[in-house]
N, C-alpha and C. Protein backbone atom coordinates (compact mmCIF):
# COMPACT_ATOMS: atom_id res chain seq x y z
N UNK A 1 -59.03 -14.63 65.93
CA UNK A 1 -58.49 -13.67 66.90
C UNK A 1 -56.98 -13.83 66.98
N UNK A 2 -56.18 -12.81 66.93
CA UNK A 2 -54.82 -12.76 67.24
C UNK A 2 -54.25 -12.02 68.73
N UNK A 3 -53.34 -11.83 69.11
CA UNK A 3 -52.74 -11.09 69.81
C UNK A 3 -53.00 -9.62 69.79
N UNK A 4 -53.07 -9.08 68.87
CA UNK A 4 -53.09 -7.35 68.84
C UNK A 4 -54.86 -7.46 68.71
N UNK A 5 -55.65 -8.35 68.28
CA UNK A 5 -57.32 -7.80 67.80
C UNK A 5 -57.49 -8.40 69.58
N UNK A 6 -56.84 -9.66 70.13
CA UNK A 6 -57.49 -9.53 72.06
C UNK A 6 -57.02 -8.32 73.16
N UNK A 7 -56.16 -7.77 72.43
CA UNK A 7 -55.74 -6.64 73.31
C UNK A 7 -56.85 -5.30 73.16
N UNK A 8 -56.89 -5.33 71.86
CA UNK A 8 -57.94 -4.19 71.40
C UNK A 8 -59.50 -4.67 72.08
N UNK A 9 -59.63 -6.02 71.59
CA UNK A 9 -60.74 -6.04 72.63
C UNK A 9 -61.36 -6.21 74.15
N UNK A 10 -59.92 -6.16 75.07
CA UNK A 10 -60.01 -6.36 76.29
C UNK A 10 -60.42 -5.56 76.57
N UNK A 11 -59.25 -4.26 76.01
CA UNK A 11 -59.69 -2.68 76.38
C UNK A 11 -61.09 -1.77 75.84
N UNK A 12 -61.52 -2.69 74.71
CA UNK A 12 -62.62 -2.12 74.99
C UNK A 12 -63.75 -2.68 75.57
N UNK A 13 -63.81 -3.92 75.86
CA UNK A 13 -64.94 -4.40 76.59
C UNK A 13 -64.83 -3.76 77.94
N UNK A 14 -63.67 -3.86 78.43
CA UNK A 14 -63.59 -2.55 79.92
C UNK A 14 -63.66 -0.98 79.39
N UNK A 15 -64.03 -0.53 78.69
CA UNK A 15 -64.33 0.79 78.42
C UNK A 15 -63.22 1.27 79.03
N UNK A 16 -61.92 1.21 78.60
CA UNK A 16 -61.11 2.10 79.35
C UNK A 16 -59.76 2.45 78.81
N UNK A 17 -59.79 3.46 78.18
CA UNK A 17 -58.67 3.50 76.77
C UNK A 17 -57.30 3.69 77.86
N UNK A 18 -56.92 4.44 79.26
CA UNK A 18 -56.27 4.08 80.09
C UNK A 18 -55.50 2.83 80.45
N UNK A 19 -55.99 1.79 79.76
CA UNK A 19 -55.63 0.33 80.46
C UNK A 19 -54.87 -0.31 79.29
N UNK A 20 -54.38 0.45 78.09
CA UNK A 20 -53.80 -0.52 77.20
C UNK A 20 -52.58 -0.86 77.69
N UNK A 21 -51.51 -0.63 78.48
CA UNK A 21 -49.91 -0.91 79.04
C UNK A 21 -50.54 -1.92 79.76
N UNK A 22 -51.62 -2.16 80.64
CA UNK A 22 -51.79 -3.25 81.59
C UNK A 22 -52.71 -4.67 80.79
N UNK A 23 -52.84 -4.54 79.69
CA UNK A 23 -53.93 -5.51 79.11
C UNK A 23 -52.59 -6.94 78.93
N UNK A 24 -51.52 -6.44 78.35
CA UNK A 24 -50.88 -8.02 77.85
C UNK A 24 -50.65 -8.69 79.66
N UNK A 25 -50.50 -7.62 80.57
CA UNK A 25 -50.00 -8.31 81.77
C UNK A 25 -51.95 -9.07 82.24
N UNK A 26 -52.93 -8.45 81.98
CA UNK A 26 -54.13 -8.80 82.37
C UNK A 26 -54.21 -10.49 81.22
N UNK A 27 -53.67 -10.45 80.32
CA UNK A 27 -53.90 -11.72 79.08
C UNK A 27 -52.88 -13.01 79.69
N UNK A 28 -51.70 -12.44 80.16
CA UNK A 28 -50.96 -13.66 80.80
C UNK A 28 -51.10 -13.80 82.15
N UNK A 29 -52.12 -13.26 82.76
CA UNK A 29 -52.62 -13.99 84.29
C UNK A 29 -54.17 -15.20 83.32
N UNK A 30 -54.71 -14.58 82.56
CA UNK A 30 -55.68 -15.29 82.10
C UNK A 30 -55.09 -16.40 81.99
N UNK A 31 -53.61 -16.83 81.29
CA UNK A 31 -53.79 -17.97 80.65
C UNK A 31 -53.13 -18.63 81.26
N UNK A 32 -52.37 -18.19 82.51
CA UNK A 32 -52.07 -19.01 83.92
C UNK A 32 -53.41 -19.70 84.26
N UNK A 33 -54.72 -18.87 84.46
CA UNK A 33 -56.06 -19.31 84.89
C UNK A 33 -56.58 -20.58 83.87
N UNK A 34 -56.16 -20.28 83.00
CA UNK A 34 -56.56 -21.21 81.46
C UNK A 34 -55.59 -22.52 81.67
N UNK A 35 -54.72 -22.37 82.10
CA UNK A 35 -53.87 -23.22 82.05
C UNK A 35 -54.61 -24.15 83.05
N UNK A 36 -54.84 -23.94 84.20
CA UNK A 36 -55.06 -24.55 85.13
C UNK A 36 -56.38 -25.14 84.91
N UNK A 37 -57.49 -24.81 84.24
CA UNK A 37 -58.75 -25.09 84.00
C UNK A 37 -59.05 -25.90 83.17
N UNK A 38 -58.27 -25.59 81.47
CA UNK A 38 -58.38 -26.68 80.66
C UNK A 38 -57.38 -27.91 80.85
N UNK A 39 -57.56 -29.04 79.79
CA UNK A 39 -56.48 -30.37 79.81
C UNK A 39 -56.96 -30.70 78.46
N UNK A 40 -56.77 -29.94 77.52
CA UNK A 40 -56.50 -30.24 76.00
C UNK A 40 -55.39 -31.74 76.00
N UNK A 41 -56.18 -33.21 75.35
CA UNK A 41 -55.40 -34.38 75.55
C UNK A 41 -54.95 -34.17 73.93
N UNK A 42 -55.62 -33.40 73.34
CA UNK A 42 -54.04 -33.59 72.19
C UNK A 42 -53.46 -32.04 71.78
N UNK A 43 -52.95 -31.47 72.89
CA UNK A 43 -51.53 -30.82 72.86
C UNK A 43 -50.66 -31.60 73.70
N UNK A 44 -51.40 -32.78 74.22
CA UNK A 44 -49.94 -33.30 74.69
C UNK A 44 -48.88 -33.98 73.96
N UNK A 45 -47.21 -33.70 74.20
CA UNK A 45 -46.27 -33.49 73.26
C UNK A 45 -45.31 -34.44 74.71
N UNK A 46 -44.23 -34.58 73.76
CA UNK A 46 -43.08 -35.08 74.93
C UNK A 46 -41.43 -34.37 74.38
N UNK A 47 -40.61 -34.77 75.38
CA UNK A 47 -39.20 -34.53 75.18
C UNK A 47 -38.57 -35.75 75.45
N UNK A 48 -37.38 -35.90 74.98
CA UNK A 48 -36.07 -36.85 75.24
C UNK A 48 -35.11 -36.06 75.65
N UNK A 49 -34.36 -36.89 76.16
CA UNK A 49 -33.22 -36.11 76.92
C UNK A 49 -32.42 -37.74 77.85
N UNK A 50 -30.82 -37.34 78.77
CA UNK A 50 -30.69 -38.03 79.54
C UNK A 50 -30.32 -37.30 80.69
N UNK A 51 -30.16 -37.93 81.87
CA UNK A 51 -30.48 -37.61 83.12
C UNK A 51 -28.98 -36.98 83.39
N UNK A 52 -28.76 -35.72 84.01
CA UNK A 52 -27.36 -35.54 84.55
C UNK A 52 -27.63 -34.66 85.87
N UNK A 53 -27.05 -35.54 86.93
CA UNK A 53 -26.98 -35.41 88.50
C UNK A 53 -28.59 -35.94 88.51
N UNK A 54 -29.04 -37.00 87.95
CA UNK A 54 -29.86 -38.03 88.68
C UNK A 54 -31.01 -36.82 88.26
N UNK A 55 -31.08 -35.58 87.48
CA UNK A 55 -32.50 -34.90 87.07
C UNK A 55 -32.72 -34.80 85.64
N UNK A 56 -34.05 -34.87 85.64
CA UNK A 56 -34.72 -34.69 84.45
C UNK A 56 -35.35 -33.17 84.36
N UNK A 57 -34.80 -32.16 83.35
CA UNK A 57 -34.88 -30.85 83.43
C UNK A 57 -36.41 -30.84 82.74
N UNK A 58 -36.67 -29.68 83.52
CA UNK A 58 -38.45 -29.68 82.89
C UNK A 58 -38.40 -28.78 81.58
N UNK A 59 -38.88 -28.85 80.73
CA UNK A 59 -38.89 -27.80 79.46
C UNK A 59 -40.09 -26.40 79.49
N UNK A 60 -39.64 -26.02 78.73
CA UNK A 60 -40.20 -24.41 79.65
C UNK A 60 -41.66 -23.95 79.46
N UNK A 61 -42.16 -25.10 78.46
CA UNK A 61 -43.88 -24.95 78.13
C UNK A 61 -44.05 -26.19 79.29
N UNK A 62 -43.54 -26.35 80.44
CA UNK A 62 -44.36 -27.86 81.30
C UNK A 62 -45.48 -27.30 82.01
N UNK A 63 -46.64 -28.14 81.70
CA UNK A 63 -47.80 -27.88 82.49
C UNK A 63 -48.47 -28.65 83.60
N UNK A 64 -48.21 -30.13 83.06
CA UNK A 64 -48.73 -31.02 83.75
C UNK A 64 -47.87 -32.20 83.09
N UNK A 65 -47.43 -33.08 84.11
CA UNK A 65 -47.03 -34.59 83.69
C UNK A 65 -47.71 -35.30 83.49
N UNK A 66 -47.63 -36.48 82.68
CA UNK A 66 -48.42 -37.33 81.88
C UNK A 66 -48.19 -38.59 82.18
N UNK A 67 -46.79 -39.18 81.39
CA UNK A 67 -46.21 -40.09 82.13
C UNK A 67 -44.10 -39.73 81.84
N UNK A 68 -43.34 -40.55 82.71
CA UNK A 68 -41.96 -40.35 83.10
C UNK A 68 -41.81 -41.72 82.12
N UNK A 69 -41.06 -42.37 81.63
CA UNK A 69 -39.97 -43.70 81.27
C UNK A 69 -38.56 -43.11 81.11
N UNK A 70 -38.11 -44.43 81.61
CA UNK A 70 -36.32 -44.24 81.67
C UNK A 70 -36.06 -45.70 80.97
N UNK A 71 -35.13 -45.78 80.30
CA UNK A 71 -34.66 -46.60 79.09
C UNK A 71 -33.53 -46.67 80.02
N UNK A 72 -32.95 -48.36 79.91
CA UNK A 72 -31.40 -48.83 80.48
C UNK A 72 -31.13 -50.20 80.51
N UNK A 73 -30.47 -50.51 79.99
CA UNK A 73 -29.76 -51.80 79.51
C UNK A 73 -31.38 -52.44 78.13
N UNK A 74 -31.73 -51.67 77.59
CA UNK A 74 -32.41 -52.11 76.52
C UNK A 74 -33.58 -52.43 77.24
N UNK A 75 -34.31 -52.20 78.05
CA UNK A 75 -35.40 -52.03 78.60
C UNK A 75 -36.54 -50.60 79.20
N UNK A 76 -37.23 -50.51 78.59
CA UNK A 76 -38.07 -49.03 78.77
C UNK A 76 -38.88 -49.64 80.04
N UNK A 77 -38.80 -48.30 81.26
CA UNK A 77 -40.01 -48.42 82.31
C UNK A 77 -40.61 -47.05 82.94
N UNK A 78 -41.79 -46.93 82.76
CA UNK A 78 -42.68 -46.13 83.18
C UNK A 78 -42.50 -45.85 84.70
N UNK A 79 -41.88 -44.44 84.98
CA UNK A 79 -41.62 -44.68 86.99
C UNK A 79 -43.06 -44.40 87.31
N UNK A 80 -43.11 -44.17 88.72
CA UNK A 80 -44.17 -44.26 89.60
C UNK A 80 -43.71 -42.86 90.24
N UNK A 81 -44.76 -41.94 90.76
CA UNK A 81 -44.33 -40.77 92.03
C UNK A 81 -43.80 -41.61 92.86
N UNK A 82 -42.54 -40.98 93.49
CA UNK A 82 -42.08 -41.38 94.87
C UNK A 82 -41.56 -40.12 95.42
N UNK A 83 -41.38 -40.42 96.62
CA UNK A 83 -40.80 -39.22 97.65
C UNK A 83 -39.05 -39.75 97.88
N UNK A 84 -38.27 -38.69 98.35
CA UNK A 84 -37.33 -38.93 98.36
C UNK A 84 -36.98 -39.76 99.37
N UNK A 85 -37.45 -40.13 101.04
CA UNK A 85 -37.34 -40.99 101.82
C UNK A 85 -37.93 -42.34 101.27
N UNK A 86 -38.04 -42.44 100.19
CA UNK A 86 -38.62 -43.83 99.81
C UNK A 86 -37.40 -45.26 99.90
N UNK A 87 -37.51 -46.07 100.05
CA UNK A 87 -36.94 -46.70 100.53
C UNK A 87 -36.12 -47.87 99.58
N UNK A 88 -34.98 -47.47 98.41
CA UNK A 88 -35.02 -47.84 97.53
C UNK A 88 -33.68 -48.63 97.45
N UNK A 89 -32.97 -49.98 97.06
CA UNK A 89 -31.71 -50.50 97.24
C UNK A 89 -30.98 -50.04 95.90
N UNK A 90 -29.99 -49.62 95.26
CA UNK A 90 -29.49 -49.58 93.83
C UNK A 90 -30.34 -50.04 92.76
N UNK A 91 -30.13 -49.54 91.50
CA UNK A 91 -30.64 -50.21 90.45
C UNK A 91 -30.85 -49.06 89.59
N UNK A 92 -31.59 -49.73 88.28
CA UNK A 92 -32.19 -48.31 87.10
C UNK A 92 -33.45 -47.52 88.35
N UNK A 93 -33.56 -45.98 88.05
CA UNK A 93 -34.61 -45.47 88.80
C UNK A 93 -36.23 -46.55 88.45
N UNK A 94 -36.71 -46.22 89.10
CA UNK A 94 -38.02 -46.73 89.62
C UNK A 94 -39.29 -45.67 90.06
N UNK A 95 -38.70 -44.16 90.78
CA UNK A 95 -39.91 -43.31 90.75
C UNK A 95 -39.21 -41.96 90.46
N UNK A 96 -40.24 -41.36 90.30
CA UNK A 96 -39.56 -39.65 90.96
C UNK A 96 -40.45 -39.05 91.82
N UNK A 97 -39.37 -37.37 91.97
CA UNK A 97 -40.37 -36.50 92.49
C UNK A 97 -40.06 -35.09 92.04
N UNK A 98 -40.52 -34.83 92.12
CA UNK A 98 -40.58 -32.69 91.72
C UNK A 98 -39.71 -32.53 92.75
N UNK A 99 -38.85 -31.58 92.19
CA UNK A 99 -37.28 -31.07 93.00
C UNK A 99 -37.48 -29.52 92.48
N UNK A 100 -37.81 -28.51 92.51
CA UNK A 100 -37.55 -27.25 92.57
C UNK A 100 -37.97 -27.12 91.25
N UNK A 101 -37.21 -26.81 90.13
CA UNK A 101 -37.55 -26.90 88.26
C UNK A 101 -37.31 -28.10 87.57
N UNK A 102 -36.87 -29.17 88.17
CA UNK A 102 -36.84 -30.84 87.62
C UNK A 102 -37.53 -31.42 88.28
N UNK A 103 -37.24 -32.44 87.62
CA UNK A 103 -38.03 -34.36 88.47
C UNK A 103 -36.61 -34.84 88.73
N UNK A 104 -36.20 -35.46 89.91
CA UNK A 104 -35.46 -35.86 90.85
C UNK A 104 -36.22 -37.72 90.39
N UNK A 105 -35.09 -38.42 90.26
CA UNK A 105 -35.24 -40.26 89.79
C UNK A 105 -34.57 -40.70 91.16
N UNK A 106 -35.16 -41.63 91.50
CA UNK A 106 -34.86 -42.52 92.50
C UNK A 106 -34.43 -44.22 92.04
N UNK A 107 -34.01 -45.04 92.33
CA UNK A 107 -32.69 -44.37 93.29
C UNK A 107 -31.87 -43.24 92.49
N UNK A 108 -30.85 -42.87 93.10
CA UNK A 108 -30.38 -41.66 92.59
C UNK A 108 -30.02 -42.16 91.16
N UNK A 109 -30.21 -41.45 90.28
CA UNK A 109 -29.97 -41.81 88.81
C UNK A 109 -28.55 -41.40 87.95
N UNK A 110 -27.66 -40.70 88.57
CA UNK A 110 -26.84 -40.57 88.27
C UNK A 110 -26.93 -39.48 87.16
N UNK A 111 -25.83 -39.59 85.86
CA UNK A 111 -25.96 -39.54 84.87
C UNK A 111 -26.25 -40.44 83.97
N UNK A 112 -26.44 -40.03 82.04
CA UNK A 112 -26.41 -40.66 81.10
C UNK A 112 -28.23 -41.46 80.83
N UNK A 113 -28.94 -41.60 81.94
CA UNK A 113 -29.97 -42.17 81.81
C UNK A 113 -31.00 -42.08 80.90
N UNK A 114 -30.93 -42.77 79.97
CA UNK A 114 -31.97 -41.72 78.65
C UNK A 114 -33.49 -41.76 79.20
N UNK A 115 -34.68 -40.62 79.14
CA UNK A 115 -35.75 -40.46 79.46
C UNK A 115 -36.62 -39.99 78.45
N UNK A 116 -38.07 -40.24 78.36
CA UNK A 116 -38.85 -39.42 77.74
C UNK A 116 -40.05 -38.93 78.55
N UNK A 117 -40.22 -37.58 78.30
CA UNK A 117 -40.86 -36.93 79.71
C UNK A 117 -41.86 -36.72 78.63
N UNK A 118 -43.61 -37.13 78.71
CA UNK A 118 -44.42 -36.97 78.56
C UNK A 118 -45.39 -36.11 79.14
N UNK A 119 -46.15 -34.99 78.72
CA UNK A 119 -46.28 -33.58 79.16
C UNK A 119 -47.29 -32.91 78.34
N UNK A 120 -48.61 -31.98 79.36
CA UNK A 120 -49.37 -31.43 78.53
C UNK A 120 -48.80 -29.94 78.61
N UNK A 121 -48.55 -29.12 77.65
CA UNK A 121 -47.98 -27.68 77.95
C UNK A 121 -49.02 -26.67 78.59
N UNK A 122 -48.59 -25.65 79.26
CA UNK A 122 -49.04 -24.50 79.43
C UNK A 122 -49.55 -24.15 78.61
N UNK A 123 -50.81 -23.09 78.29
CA UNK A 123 -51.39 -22.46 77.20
C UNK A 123 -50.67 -21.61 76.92
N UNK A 124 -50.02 -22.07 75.63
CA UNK A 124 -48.69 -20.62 74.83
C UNK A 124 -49.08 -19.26 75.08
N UNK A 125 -48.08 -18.82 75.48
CA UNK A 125 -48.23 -17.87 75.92
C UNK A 125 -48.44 -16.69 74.41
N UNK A 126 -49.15 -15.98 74.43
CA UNK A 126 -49.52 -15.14 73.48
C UNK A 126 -48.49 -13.66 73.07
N UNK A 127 -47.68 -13.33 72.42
CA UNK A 127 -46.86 -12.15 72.27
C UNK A 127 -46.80 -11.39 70.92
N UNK A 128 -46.40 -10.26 70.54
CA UNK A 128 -45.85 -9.68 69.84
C UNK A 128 -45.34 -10.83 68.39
N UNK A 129 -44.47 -11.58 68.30
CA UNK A 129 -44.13 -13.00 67.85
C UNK A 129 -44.84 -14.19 67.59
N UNK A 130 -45.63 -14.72 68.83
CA UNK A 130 -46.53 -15.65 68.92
C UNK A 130 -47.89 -15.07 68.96
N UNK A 131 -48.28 -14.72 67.68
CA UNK A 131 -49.96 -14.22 67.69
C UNK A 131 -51.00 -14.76 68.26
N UNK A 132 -51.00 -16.04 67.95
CA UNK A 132 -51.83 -16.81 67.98
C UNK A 132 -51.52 -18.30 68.77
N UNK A 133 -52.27 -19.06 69.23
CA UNK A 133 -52.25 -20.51 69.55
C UNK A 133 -53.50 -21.19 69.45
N UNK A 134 -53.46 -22.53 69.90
CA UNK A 134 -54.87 -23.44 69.64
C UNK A 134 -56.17 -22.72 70.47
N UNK A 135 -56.06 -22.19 71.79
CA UNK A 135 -56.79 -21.52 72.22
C UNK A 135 -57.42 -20.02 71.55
N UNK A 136 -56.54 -19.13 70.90
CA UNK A 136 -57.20 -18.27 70.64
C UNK A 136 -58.08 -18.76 68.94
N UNK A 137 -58.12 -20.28 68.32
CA UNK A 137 -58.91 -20.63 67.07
C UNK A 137 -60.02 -21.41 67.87
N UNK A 138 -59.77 -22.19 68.82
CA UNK A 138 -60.91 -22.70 69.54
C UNK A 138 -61.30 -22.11 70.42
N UNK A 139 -61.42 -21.24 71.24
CA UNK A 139 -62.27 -19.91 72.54
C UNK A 139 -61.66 -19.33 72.80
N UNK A 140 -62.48 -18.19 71.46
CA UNK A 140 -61.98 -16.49 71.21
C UNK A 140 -62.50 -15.84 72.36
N UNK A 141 -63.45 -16.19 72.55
CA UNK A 141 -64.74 -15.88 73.61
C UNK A 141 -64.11 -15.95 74.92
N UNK A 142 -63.89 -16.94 75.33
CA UNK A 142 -63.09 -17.84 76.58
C UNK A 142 -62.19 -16.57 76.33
N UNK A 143 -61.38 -16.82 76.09
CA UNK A 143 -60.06 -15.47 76.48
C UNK A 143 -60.23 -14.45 76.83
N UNK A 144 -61.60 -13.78 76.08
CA UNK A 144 -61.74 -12.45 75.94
C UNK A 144 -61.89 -12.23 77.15
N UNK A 145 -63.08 -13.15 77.83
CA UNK A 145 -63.61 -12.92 78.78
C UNK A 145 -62.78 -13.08 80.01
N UNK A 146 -61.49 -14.02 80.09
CA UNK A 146 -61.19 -14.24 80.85
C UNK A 146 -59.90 -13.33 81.44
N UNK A 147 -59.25 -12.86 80.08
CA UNK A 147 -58.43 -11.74 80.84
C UNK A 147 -59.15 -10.45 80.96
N UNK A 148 -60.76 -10.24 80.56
CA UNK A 148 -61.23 -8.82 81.18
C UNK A 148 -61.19 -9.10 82.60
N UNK A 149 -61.81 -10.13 82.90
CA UNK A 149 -61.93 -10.56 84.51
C UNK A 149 -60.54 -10.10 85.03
N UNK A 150 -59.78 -10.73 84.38
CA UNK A 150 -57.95 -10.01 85.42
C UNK A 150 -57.80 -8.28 85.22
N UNK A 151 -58.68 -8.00 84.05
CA UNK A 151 -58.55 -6.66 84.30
C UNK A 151 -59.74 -5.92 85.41
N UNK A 152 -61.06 -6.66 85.40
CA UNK A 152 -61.98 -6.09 86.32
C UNK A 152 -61.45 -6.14 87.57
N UNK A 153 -60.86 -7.12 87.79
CA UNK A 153 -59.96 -7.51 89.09
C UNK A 153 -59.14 -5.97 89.14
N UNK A 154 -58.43 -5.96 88.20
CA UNK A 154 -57.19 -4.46 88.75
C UNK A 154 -57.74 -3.35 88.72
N UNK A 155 -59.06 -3.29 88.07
CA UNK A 155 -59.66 -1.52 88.25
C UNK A 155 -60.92 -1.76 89.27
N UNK A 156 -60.83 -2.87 90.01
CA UNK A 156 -61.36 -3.30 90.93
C UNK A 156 -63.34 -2.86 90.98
N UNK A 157 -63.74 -3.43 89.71
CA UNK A 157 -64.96 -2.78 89.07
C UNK A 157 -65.62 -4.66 89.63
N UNK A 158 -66.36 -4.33 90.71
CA UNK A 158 -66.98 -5.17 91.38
C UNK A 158 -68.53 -5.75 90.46
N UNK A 159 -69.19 -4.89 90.04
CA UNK A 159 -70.00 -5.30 89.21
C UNK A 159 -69.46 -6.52 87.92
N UNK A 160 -68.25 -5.53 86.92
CA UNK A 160 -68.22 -6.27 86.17
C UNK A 160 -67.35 -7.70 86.92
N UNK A 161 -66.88 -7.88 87.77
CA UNK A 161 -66.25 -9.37 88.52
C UNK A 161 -67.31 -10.14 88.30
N UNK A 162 -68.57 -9.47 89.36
CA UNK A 162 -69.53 -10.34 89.01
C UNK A 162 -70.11 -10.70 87.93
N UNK A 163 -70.41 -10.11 86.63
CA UNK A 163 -70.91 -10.40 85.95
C UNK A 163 -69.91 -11.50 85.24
N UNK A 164 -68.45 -11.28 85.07
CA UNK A 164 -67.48 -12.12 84.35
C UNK A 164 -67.70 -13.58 85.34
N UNK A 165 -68.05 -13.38 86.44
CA UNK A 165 -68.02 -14.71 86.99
C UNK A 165 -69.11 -15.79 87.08
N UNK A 166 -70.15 -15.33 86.33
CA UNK A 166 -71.04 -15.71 86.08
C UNK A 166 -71.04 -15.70 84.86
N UNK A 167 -70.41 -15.71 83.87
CA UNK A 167 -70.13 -16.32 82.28
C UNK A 167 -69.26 -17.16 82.51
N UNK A 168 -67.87 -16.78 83.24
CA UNK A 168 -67.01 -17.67 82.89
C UNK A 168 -66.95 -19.04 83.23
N UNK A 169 -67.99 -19.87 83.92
CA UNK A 169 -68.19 -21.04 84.32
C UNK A 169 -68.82 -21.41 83.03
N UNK A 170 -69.58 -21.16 82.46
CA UNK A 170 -70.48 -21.60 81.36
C UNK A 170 -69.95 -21.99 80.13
N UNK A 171 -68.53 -20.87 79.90
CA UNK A 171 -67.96 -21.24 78.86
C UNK A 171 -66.69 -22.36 78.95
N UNK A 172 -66.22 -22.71 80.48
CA UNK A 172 -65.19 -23.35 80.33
C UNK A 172 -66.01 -24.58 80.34
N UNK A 173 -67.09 -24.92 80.72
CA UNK A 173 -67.50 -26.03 80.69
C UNK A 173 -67.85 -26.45 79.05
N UNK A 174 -68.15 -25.41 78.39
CA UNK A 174 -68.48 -25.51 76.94
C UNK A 174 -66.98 -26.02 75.95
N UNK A 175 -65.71 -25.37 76.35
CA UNK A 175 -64.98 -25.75 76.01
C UNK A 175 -64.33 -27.05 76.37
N UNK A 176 -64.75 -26.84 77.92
CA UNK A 176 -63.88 -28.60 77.92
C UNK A 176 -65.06 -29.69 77.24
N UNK A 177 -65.98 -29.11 77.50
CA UNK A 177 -67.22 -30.62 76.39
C UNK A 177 -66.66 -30.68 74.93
N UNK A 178 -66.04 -29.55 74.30
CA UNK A 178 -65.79 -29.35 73.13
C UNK A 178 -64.55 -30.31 72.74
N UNK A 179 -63.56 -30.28 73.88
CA UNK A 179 -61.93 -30.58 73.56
C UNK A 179 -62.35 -32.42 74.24
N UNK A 180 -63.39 -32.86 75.55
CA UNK A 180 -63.94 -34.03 75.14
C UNK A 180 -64.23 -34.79 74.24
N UNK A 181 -65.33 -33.66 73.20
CA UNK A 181 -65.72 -34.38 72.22
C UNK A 181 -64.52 -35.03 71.08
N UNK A 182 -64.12 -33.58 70.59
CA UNK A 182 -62.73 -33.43 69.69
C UNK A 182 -61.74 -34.92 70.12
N UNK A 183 -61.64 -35.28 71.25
CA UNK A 183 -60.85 -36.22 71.46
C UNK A 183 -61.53 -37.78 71.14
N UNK A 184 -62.41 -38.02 70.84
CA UNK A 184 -63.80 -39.32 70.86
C UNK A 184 -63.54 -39.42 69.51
N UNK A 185 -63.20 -40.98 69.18
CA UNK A 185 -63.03 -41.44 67.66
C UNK A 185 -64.62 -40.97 67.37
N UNK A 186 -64.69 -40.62 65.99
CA UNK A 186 -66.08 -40.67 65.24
C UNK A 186 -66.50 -42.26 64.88
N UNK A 187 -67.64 -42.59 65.32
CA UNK A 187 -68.01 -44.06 65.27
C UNK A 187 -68.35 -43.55 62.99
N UNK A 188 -67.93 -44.36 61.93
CA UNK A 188 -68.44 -44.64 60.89
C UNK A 188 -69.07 -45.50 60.24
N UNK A 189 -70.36 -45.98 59.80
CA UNK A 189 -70.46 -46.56 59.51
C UNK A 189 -71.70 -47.94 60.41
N UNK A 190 -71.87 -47.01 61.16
CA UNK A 190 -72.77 -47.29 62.41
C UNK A 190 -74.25 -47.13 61.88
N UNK A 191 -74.79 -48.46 61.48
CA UNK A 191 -76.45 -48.19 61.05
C UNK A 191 -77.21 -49.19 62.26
N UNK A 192 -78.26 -48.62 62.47
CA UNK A 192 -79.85 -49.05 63.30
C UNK A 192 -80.34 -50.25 62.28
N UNK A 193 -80.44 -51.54 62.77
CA UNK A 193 -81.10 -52.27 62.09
C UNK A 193 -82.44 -52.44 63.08
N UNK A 194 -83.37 -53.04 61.95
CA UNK A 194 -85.18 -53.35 62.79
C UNK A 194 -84.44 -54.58 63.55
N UNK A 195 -85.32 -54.68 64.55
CA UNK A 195 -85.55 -55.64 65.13
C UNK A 195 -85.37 -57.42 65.02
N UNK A 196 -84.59 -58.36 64.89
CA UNK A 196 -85.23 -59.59 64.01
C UNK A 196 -84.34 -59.58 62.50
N UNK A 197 -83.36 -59.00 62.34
CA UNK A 197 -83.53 -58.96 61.04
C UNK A 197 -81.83 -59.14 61.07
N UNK A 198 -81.60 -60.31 60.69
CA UNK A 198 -80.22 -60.62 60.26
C UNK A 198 -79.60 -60.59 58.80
N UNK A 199 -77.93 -60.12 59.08
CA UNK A 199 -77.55 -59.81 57.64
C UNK A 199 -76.44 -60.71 57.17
């Protein structure tokens, strides 16, 4: 599935040749919804960067944090959440917190601080350009279904809500068992011996 064959099929699973201008806006509420539902552990990716006015700028696929380290005087450390009333004397930072579109380091971090921000992305967003991503090769299905729902939602077709809402539990659970499994070393080499019987 690409970008132009989920558009074609949104609109027609809603029977509604009317709705093609509203389908890409119905596909990127889906994958806000997608975003929030799955935790694919290997799209997680990181950035480097250093700190200027004591923030660490978020990069524009951030979905979820993973883990923070700040590197200084030749020592790497993993911060901790903290709030900004936290109660901290000078030194290399020690926690952060979410500040508006950054992470805010405590104590104040100044500049120059080198970081690596560890991070699972948003589900890429799908366009014109970006056909495709890991989601539309692993649940074609999952999508389909999930931005008709944002469209049953806008032509406010109460039947099909219900019916989308009663698939769409079934399949996210299918996918996250899937992106579980996918993540589980394959045991090789693993044989059943009888009972008693040494080798």
């Amino acid at each position: 599935m690409n970008y132009s064959s989920l558009k074609t099929d949104v609109a027609g699973y809603l029977n509604r040749t009317d709705l093609a201008p509203y389908v890409p806006s119905f596909i990127e509420r889906a994958e806000a919804f997608l975003t929030r539902e799955l935790y694919p552990s290997d799209t997680e990716t990181s950035v480097s960067g250093t700190t200027v006015g004591g923030l660490v700028t978020l990069p524009s696929d951030f979905g979820e944090l993973r883990r923070l380290t700040v590197t200084a005087y030749g020592a790497t450390r993993t911060l901790d959440y903290g709030t900004p009333d936290t109660d901290y004397s000078g030194g290399t930072p020690r926690s952060y917190a979410f500040e508006g579109g950054a992470i805010r380091l405590f104590p104040d971090a100044g500049d120059g601080y080198a970081y690596t921000l560890h991070y699972r992305p948003k589900v890429p967003a799908l366009s014109d350009a970006a056909t495709t991503n890991w989601l539309t090769d692993t649940a074609p299905d999952l999508y389909l279904y999930a931005a008709a729902m944002e469209g049953a939602k806008y032509i406010k077709n109460d039947g099909e809500i219900a019916r989308l809402a009663g698939t769409l539990p079934a399949l996210l659970d299918s996918v996250r068992g899937y992106i579980k499994r996918r993540a589980m070393p394959t045991l090789s080499g693993l044989r059943v011996r009888p009972s008693g019987v040494i080798r």
